[in-house]
C-alpha atoms as a PDB file:
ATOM      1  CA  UNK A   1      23.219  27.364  -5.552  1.00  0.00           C
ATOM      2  CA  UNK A   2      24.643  25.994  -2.258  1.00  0.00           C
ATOM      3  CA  UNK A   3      21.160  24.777  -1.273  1.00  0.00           C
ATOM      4  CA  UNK A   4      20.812  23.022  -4.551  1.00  0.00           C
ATOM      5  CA  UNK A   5      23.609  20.850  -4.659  1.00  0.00           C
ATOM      6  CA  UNK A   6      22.720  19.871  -0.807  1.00  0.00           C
ATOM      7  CA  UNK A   7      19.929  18.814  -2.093  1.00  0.00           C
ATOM      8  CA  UNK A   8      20.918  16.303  -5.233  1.00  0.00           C
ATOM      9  CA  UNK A   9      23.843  15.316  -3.015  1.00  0.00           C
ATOM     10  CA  UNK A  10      20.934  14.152  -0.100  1.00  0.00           C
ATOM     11  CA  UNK A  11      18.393  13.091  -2.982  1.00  0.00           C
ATOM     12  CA  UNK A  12      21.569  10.295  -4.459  1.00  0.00           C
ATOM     13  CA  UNK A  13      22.026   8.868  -1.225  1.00  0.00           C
ATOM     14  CA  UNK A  14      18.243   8.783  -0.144  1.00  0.00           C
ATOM     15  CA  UNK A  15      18.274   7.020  -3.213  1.00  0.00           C
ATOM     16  CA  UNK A  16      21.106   4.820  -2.526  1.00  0.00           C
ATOM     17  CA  UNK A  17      20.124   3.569   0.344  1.00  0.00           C
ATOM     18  CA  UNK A  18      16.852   3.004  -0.924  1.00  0.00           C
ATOM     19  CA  UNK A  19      18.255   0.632  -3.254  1.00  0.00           C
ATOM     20  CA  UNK A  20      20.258  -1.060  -0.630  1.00  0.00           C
ATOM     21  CA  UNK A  21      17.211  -1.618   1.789  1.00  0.00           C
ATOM     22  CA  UNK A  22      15.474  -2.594  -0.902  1.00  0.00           C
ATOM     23  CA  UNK A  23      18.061  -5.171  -2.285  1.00  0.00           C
ATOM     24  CA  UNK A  24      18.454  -6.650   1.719  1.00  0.00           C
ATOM     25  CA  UNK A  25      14.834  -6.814   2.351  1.00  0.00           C
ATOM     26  CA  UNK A  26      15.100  -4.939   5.589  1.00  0.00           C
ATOM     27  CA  UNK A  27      13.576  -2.203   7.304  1.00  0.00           C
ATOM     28  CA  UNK A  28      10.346  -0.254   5.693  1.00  0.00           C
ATOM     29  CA  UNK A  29      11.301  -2.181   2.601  1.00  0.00           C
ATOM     30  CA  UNK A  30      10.558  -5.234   4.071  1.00  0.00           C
ATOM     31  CA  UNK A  31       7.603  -3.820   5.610  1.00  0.00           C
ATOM     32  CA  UNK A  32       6.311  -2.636   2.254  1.00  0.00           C
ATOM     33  CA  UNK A  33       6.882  -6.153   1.112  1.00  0.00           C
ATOM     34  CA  UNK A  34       4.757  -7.810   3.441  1.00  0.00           C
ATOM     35  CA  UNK A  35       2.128  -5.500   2.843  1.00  0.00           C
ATOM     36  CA  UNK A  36       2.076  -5.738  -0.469  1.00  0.00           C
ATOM     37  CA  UNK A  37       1.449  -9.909  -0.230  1.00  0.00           C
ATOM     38  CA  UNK A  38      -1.263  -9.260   2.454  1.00  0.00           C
ATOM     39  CA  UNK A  39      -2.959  -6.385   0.152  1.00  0.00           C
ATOM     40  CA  UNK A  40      -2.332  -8.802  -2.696  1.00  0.00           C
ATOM     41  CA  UNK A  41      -4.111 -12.079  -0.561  1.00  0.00           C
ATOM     42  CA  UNK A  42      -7.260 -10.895   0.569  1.00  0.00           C
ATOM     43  CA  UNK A  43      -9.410  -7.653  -0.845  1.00  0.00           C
ATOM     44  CA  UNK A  44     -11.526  -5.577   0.309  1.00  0.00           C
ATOM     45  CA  UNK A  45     -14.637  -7.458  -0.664  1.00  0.00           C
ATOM     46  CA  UNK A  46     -13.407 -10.613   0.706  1.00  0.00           C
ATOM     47  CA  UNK A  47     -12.872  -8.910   4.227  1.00  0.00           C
ATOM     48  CA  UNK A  48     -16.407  -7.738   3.899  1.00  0.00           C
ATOM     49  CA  UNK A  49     -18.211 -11.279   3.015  1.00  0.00           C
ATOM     50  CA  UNK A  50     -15.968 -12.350   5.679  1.00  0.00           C
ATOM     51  CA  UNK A  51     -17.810 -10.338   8.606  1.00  0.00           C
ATOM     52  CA  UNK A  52     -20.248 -11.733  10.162  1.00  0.00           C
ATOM     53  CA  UNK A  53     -22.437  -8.371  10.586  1.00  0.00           C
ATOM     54  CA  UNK A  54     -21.810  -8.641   6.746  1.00  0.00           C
ATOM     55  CA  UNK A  55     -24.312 -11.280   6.201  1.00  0.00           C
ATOM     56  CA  UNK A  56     -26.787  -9.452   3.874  1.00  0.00           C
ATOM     57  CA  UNK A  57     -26.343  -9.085   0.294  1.00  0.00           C
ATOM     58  CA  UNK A  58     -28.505  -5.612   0.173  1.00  0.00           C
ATOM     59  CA  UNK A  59     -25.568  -4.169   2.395  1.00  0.00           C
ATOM     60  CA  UNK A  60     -22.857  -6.124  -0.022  1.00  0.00           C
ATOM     61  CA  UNK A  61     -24.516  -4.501  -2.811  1.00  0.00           C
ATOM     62  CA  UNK A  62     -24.550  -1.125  -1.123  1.00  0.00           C
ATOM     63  CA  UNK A  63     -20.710  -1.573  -0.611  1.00  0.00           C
ATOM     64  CA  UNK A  64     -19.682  -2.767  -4.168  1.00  0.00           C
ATOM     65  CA  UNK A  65     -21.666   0.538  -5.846  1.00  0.00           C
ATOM     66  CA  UNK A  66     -19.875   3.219  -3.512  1.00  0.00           C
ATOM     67  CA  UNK A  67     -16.902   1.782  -4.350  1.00  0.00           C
ATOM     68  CA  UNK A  68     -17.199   2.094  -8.301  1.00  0.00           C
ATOM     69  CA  UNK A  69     -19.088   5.233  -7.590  1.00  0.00           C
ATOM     70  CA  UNK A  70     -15.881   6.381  -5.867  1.00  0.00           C
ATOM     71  CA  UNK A  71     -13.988   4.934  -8.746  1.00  0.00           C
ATOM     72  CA  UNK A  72     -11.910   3.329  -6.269  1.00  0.00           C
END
C-alpha cells in the first residue's frame, strides 16, 4: 500500500516536471525538439543518395526494398 502511493506521488511529479521542461524548452525536452526538426529535415533515403559510396541505383534499390520488407 505504502509502496503504491510512493509511486503515484513520484509518477505526478515526474509528470510535472515533464510538463514544465517541456513548456521552457530546456533540458532533454529541448533535445527531443531538435531532434525531432533534424529527423523531420532530412530522411533516411536522402542521407543515402547523399553518400558518395551511394552512387549506384542497384544498391539504392537494394536499400528501399529492405526497408519495406522490414516494414520500417
Amino acid at each position: 500500500m505504502v509502496a503504491t502511493i510512493i509511486s503515484q506521488w513520484f509518477q505526478s511529479v515526474v509528470s510535472y516536471l515533464w510538463k514544465i521542461k517541456k513548456k521552457l524548452n530546456i533540458g532533454s525536452e529541448r533535445v527531443l525538439r531538435e531532434l525531432i526538426v533534424t529527423v523531420h529535415k532530412e530522411d533516411l533515403l536522402s542521407r543515402f543518395i547523399s553518400k558518395e559510396e551511394m552512387n549506384s541505383l542497384e544498391i539504392l534499390r537494394d536499400i528501399v526494398i529492405k526497408f519495406y520488407s522490414r516494414g520500417t
